[in-house]
N, C-alpha and C. Protein backbone atom coordinates (compact mmCIF):
# COMPACT_ATOMS: atom_id res chain seq x y z
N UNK A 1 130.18 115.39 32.39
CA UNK A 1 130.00 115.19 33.82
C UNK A 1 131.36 115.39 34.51
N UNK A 2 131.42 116.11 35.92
CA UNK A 2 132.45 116.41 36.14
C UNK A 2 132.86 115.08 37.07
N UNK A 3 134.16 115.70 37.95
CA UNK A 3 134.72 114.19 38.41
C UNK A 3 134.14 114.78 39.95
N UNK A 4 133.31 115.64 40.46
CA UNK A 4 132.99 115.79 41.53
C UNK A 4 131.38 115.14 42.09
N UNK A 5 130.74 115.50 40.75
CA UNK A 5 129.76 114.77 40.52
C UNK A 5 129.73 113.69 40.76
N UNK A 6 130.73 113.10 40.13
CA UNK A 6 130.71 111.21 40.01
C UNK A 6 131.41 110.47 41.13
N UNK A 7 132.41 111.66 41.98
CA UNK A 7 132.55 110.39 43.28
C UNK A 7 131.21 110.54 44.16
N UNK A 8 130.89 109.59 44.64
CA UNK A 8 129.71 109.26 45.64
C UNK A 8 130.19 110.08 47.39
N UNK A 9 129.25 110.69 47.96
CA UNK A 9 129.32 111.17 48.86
C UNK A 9 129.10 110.51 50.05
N UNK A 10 129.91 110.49 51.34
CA UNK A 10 129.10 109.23 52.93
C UNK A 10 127.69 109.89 52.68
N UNK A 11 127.01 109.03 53.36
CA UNK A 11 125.55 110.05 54.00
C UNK A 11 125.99 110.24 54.88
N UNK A 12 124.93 111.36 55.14
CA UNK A 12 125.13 112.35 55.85
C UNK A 12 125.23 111.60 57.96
N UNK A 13 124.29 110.60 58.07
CA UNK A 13 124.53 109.75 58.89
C UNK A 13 125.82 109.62 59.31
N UNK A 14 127.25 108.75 58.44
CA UNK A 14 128.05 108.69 58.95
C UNK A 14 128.95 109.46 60.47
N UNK A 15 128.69 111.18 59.80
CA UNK A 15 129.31 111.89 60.67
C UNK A 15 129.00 112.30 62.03
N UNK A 16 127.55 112.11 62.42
CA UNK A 16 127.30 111.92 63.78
C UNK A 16 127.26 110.45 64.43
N UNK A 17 127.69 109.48 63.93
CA UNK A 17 127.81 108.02 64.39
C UNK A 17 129.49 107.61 64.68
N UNK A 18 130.63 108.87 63.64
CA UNK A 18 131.62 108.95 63.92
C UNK A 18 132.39 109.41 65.46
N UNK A 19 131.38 110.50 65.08
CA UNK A 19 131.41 111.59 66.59
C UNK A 19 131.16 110.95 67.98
N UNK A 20 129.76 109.91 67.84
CA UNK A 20 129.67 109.50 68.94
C UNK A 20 130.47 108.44 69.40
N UNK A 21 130.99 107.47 68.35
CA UNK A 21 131.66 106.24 68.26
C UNK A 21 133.18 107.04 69.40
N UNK A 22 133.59 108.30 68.89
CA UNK A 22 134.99 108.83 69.23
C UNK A 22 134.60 108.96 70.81
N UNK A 23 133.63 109.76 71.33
CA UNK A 23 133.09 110.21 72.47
C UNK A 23 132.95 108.95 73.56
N UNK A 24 132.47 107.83 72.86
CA UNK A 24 132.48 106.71 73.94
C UNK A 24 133.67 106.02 73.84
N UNK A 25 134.01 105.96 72.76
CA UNK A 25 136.24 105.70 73.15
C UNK A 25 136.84 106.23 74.39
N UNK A 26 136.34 107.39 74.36
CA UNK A 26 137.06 108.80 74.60
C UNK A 26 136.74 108.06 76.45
N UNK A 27 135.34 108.35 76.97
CA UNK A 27 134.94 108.10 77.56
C UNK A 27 135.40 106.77 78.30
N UNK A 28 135.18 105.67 77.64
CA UNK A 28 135.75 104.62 78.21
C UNK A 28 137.07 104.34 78.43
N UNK A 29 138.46 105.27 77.79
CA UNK A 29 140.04 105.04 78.04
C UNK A 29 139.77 105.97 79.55
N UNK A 30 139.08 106.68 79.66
CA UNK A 30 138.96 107.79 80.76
C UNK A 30 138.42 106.58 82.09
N UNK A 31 137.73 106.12 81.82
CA UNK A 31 137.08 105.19 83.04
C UNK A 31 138.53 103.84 82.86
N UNK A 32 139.14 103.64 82.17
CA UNK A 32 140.15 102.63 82.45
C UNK A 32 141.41 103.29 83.07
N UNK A 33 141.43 104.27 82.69
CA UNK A 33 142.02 105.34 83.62
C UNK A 33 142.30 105.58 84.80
N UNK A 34 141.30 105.99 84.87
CA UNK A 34 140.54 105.98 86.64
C UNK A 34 140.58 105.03 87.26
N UNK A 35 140.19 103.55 86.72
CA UNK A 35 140.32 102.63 87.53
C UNK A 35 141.23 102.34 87.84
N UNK A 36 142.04 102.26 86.73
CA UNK A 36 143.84 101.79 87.48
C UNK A 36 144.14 102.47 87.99
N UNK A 37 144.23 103.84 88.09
CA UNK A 37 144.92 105.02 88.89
C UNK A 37 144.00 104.63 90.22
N UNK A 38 142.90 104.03 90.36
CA UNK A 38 142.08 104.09 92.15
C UNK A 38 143.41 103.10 92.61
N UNK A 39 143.56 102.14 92.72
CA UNK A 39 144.54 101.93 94.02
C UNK A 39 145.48 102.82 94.04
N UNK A 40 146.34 103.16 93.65
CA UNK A 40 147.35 104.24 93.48
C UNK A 40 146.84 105.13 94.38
N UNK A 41 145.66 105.88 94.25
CA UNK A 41 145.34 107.00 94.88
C UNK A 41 144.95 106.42 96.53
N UNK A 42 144.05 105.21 96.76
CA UNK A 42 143.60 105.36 98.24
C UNK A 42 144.86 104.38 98.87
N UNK A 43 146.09 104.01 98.01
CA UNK A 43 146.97 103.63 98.83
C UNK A 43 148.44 104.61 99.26
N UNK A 44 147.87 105.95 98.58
CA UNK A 44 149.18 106.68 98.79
C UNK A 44 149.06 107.83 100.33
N UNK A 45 150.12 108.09 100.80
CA UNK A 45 149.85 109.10 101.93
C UNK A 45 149.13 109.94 101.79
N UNK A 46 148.98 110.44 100.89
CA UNK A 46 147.93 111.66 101.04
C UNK A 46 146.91 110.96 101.73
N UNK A 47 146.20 110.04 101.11
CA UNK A 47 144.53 109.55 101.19
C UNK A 47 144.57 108.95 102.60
N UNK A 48 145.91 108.38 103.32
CA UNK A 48 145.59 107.89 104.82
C UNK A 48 145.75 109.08 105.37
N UNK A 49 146.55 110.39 105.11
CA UNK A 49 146.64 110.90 106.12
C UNK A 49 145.73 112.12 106.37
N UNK A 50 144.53 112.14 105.26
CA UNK A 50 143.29 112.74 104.30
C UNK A 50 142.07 111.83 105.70
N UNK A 51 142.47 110.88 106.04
CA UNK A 51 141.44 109.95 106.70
C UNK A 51 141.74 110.00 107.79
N UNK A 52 143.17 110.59 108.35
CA UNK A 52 143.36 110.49 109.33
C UNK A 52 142.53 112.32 110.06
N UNK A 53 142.74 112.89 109.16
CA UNK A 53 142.26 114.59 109.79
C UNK A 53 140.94 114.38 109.57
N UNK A 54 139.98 113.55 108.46
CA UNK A 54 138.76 113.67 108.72
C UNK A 54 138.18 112.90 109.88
N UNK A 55 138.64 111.63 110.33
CA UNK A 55 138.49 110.96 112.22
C UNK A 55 138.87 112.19 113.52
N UNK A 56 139.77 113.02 113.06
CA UNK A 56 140.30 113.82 114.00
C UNK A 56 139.37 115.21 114.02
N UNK A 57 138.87 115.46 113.42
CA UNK A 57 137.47 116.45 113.00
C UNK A 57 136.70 116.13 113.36
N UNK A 58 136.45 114.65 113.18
CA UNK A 58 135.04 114.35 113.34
C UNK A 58 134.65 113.81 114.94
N UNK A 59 135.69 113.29 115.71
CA UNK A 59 135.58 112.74 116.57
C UNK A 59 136.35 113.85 117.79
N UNK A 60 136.92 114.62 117.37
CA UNK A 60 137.71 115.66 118.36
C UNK A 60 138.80 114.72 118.65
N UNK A 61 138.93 113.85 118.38
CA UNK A 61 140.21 113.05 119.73
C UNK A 61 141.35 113.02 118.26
N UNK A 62 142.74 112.60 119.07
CA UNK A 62 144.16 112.32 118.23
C UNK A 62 143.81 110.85 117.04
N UNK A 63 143.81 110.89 116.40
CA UNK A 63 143.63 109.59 115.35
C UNK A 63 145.16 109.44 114.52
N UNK A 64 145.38 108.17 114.39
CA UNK A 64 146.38 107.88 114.30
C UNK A 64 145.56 106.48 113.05
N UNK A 65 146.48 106.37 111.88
CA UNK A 65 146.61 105.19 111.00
C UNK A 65 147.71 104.87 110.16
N UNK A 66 148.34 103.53 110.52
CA UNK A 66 149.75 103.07 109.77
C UNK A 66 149.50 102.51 108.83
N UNK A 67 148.20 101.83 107.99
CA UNK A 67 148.43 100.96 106.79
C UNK A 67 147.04 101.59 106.03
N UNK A 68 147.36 101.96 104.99
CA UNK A 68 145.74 101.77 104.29
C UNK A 68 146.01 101.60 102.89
N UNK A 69 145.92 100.79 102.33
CA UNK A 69 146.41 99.79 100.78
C UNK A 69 145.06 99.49 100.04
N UNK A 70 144.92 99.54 98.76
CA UNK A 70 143.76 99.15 98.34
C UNK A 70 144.38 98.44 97.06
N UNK A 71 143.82 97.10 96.64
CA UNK A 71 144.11 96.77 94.99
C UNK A 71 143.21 95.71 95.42
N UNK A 72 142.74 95.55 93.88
CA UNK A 72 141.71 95.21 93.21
C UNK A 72 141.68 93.69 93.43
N UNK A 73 143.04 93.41 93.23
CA UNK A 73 143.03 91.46 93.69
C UNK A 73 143.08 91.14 95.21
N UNK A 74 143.21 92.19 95.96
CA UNK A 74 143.76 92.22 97.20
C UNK A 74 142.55 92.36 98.19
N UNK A 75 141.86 93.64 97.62
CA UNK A 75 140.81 94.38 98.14
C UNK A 75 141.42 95.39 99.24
N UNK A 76 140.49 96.01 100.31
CA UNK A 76 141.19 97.02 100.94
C UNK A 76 141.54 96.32 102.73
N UNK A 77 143.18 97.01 103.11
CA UNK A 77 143.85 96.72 103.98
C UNK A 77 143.38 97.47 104.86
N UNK A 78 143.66 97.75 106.26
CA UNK A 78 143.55 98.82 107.28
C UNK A 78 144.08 98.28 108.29
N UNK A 79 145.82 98.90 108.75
CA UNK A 79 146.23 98.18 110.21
C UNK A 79 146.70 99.69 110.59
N UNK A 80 146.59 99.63 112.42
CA UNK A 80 146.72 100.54 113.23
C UNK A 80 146.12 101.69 113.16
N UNK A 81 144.64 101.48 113.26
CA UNK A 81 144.00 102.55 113.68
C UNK A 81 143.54 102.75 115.50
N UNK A 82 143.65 104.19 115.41
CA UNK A 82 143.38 104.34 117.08
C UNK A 82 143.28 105.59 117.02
N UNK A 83 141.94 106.11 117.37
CA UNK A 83 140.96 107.02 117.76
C UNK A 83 141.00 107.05 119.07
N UNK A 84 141.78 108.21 119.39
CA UNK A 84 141.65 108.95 121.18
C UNK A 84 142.74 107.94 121.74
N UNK A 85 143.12 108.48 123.53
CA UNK A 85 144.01 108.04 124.05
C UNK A 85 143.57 106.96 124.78
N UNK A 86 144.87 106.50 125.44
CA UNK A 86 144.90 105.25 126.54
C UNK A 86 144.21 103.79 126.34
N UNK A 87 143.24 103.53 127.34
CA UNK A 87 142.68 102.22 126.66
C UNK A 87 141.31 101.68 127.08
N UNK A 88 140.71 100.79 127.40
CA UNK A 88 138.78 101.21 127.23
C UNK A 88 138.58 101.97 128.61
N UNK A 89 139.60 101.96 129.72
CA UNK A 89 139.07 102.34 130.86
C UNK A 89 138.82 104.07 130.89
N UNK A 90 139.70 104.44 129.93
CA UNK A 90 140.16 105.99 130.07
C UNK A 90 138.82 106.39 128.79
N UNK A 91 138.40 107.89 129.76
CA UNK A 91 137.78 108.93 128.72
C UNK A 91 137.88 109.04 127.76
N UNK A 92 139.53 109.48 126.99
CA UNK A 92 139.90 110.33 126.03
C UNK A 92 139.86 108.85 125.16
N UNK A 93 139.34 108.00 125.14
CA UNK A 93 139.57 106.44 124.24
C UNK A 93 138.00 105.91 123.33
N UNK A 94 138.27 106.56 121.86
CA UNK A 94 137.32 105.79 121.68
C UNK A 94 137.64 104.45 120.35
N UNK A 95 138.64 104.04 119.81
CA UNK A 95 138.60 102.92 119.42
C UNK A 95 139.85 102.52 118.78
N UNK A 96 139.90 101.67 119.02
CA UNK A 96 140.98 101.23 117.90
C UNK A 96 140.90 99.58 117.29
N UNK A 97 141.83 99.62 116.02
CA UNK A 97 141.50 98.67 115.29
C UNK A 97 143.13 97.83 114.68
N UNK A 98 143.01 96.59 115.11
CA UNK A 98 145.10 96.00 114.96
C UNK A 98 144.71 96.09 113.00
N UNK A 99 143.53 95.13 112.81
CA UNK A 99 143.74 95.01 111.28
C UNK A 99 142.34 94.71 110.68
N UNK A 100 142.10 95.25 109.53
CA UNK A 100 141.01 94.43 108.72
C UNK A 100 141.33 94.79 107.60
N UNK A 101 140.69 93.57 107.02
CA UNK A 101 140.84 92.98 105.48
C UNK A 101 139.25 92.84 104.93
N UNK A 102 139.29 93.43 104.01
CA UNK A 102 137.74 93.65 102.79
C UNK A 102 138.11 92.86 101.61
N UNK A 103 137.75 91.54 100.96
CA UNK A 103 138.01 91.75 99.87
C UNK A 103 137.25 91.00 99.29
N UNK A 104 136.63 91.69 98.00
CA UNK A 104 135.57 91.56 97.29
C UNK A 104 135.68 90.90 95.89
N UNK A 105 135.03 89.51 96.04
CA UNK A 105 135.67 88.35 94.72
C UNK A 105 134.35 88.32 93.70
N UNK A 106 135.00 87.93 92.90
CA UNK A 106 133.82 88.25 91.79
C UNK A 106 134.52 86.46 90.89
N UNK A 107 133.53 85.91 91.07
CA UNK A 107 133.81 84.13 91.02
C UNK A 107 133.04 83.94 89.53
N UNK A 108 131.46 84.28 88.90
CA UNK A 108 131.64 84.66 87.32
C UNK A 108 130.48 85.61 87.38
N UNK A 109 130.92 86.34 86.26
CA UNK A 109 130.20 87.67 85.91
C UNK A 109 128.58 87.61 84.91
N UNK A 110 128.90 85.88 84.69
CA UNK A 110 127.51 85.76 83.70
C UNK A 110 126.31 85.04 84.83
N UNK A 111 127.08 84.60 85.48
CA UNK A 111 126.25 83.68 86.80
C UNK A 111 125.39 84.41 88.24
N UNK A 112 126.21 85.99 88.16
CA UNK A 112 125.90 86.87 88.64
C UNK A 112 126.42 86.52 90.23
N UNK A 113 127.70 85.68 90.37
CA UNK A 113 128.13 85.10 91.04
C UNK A 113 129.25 85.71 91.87
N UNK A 114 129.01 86.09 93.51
CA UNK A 114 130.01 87.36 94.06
C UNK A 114 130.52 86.88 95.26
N UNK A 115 131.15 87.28 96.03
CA UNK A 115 131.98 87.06 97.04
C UNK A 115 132.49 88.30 97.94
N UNK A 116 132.41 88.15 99.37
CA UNK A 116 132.55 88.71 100.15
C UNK A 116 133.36 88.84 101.57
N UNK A 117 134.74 88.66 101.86
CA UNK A 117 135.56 88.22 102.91
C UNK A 117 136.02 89.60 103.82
N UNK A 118 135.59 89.26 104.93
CA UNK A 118 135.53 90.45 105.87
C UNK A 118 136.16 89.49 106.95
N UNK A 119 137.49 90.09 107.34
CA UNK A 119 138.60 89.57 108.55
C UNK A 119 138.99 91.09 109.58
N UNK A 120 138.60 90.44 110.66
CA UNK A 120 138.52 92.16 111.81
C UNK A 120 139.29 91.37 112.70
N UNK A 121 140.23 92.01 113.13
CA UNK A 121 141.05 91.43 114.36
C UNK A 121 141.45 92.80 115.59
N UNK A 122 141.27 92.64 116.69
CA UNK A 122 142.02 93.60 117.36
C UNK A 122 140.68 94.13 117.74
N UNK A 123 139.79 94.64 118.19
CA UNK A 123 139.23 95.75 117.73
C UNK A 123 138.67 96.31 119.04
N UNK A 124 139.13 97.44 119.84
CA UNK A 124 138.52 97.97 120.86
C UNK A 124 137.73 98.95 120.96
N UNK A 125 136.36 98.96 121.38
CA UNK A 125 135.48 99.91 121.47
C UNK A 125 134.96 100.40 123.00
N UNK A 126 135.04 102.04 123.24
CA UNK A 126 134.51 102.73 124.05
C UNK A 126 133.46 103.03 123.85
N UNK A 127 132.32 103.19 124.46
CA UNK A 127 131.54 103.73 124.22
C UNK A 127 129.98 104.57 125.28
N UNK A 128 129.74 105.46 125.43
CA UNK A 128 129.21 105.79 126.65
C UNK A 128 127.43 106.57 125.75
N UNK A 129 126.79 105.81 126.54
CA UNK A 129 125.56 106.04 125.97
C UNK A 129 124.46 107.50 126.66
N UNK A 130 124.12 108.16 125.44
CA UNK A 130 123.42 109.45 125.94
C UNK A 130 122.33 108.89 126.60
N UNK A 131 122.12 110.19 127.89
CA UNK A 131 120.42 109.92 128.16
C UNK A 131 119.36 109.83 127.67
N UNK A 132 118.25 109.10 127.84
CA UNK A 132 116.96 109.21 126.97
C UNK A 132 116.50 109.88 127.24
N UNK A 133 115.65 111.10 126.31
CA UNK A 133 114.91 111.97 127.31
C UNK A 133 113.22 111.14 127.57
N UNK A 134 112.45 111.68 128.12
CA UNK A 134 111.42 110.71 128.72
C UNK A 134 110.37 111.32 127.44
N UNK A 135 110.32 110.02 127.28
CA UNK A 135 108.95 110.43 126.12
C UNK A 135 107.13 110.31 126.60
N UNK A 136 106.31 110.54 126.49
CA UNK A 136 104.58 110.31 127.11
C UNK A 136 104.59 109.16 126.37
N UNK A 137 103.72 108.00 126.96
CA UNK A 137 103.34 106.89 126.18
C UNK A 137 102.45 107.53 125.27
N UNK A 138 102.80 106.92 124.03
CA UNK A 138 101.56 106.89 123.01
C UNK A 138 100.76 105.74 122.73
N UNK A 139 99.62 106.25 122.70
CA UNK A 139 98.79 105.41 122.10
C UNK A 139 97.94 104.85 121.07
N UNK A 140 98.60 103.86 120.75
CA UNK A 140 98.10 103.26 119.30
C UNK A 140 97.01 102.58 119.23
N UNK A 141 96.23 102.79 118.35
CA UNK A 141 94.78 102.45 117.70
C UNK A 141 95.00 100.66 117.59
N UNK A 142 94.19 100.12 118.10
CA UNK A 142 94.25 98.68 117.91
C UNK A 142 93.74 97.97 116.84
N UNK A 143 94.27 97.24 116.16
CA UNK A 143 93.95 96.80 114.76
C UNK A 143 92.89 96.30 114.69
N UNK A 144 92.00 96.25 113.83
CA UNK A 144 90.39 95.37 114.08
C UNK A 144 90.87 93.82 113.32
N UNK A 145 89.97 93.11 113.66
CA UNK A 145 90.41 91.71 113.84
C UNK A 145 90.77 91.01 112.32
N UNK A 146 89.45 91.62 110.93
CA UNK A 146 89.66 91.16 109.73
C UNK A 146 91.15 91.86 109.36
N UNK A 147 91.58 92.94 109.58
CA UNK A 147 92.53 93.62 109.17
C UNK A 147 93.82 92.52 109.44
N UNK A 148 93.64 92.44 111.07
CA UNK A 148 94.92 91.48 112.09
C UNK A 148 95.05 90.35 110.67
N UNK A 149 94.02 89.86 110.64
CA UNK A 149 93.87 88.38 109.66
C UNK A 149 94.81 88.41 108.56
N UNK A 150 94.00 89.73 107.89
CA UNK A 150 94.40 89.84 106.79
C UNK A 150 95.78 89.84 106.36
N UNK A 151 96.39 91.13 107.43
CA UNK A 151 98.07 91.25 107.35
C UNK A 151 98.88 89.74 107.70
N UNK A 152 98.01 89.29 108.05
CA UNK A 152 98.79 87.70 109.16
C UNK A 152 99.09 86.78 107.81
N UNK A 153 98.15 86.94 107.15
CA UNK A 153 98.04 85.54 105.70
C UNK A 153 98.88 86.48 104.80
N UNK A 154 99.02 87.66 104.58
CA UNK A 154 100.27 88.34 103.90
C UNK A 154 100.97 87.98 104.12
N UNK A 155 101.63 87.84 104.99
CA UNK A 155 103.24 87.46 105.59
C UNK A 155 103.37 86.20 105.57
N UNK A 156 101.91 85.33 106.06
CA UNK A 156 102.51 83.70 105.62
C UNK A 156 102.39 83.27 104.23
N UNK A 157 101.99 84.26 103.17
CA UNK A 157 102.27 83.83 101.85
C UNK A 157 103.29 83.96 101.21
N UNK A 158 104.13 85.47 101.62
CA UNK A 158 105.42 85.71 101.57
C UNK A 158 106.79 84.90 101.98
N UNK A 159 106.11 84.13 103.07
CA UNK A 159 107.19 83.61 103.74
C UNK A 159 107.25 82.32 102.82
N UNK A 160 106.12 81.73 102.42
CA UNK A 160 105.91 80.53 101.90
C UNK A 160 106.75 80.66 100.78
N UNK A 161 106.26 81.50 99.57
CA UNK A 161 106.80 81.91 98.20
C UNK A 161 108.14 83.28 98.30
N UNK A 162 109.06 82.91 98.83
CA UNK A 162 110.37 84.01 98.67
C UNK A 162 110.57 83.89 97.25
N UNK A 163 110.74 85.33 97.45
CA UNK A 163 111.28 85.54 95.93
C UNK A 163 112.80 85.20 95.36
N UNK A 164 113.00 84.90 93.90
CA UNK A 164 114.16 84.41 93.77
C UNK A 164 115.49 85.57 93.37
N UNK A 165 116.52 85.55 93.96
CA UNK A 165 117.94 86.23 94.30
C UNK A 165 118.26 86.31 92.27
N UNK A 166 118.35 87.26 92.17
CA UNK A 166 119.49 87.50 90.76
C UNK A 166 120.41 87.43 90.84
N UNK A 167 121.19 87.06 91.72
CA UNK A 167 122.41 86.99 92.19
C UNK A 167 123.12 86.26 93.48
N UNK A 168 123.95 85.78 92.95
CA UNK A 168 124.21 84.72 94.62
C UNK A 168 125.55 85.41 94.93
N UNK A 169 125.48 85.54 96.39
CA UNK A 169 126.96 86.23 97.37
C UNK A 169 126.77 85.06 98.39
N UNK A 170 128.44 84.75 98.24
CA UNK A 170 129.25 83.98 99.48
C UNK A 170 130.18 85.36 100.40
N UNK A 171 129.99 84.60 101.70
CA UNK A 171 130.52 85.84 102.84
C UNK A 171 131.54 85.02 103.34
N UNK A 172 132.29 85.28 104.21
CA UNK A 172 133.08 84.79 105.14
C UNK A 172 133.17 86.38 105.81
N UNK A 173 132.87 85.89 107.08
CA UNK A 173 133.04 87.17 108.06
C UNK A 173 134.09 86.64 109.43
N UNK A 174 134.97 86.80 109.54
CA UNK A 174 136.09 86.26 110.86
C UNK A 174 136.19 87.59 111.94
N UNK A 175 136.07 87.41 113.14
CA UNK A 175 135.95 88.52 114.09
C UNK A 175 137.20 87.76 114.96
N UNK A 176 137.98 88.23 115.44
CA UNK A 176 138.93 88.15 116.86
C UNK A 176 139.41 89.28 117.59
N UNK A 177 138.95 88.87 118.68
CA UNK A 177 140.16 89.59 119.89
C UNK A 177 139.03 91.06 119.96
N UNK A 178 138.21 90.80 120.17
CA UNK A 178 137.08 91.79 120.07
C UNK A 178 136.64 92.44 121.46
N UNK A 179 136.74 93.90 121.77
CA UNK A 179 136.47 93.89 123.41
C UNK A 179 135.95 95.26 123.53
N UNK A 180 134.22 95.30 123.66
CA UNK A 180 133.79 96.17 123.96
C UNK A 180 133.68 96.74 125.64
N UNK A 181 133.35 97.99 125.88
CA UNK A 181 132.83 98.29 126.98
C UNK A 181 131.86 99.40 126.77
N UNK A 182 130.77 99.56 127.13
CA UNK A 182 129.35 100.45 127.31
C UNK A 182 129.07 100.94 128.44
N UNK A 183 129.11 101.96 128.89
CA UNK A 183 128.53 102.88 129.64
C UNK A 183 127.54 103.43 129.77
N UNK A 184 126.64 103.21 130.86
CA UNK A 184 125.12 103.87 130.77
C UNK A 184 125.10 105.20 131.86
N UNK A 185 124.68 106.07 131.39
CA UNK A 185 124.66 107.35 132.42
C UNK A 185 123.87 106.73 133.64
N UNK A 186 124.12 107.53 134.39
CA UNK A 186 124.04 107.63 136.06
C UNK A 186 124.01 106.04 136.21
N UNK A 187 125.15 105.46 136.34
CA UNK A 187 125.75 103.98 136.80
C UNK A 187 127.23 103.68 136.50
N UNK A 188 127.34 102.86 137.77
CA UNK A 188 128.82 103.05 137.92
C UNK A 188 129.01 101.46 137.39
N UNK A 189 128.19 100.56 136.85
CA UNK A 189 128.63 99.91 136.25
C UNK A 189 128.62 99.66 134.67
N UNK A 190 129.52 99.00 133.85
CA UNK A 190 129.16 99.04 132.60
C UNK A 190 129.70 97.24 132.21
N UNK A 191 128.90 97.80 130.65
CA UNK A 191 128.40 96.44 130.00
C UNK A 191 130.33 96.36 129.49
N UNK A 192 130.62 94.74 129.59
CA UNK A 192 131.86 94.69 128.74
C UNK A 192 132.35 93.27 127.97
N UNK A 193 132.84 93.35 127.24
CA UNK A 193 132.89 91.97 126.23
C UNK A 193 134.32 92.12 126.43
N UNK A 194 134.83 91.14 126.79
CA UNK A 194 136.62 90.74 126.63
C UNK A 194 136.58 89.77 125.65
N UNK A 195 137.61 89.32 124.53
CA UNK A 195 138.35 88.83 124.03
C UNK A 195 137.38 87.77 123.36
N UNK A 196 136.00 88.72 122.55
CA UNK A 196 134.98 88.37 121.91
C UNK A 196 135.51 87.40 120.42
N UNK A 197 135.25 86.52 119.95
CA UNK A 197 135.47 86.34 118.60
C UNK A 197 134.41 85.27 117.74
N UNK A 198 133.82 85.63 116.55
CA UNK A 198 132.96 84.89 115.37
C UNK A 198 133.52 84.85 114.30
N UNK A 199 132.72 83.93 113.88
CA UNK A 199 132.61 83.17 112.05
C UNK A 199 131.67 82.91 111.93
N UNK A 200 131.40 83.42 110.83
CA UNK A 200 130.11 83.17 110.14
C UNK A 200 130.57 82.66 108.39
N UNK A 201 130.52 81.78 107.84
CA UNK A 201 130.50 81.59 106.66
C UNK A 201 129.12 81.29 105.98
N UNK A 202 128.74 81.91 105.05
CA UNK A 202 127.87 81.27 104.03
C UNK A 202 127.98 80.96 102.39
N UNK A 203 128.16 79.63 102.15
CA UNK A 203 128.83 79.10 101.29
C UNK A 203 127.40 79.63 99.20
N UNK A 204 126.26 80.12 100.29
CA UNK A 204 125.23 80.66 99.12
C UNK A 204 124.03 81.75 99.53
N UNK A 205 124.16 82.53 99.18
CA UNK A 205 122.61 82.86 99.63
C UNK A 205 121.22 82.74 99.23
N UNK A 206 121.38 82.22 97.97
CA UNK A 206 120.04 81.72 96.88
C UNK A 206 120.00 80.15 97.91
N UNK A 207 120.89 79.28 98.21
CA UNK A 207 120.80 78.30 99.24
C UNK A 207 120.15 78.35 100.55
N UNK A 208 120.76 79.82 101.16
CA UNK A 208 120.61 80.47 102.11
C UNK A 208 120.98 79.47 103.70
N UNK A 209 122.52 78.84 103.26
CA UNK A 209 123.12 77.94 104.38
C UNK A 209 124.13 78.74 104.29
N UNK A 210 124.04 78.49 105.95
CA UNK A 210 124.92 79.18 107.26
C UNK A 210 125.54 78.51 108.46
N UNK A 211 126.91 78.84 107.97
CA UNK A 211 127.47 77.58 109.09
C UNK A 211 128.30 78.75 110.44
């Protein structure tokens, strides 16, 4: 008997379980990759000033932005944005923004347990509303009465029995210094909010309390 005979061979198995084992290595250093390299990328000039020509495209007016930072413990920054000139009274003005803060907490991952903090400060909006064009009334078929019933005890069974959340999110939402103005065609007056500001916290949503 030779000595080729007698060493034992892998099965044949091994070598496509090798292959794939390498491929999802491969795969996953590539996604750890990527992730660390994402703040890097949406906090470097290119990517604000990448955001600044797509507002300026999209909106026709001058756009201008001084801060845009992203990391992962931090979440994402945004100070001095301003879309178009002057200030809510003028045409060429449609918004600007002093600062906001996004940042997205993750409190435990087995509990399915998330977090959500949204801080807007500054924030001026223009805005001038198109005409409606005139539509014909339509007319809708009136529901027959077992139907009315029927849909009516749907909704109060639903409302009774909500279904349960796989997941619970806490918010904190902070608004200041907030000041819209709206314009309605053919009127010389418009709608305007000065020096608007909210909070909204909700400490659960499977709780579903709101202070």
């Amino acid at each position: 008997m030779t000595t080729d005979q007698m060493t034992p061979r892998p099965p044949r198995w091994r070598t496509p379980v090798r292959i794939t084992l390498a491929v999802l290595l491969a795969a996953l250093c590539a996604l750890a990759l990527a992730l660390a390299a994402l703040p890097s990328v949406l906090s470097s000039n290119w990517m604000r000033e990448r955001v600044q020509t797509t507002l300026t495209e999209a909106t026709h007016l001058p756009t201008t932005l001084k801060i845009l930072r992203f990391s992962w413990g931090d979440g994402l920054l945004l100070e001095g944005l301003a879309i178009g000139s002057g200030g809510l009274d003028s045409p060429n003005f449609l918004c600007s923004l002093e600062r906001l803060e996004l940042r997205p907490q993750v409190f435990s991952v087995w509990a399915k347990s998330f977090g959500l903090r949204l801080a807007l400060e500054g924030l001026s909006l223009r805005h001038e509303l198109a005409p409606a064009p005139p539509t014909p009334p339509e007319e809708t078929p009136a529901t027959p009465l077992p139907q009315a019933l029927k849909n009516a005890l749907q909704q109060l069974r639903l409302a009774a029995k909500p279904s349960p959340l796989s997941f619970d999110l806490q918010t904190d939402v902070t608004m200041r210094n907030i000041n819209l103005r709206v314009l309605t065609p053919g009127s010389a007056t418009a709608l305007e909010v000065r020096d608007f500001a909210l909070s909204i916290a909700m400490p659960s949503l499977r709780a579903g309390v709101l202070t």
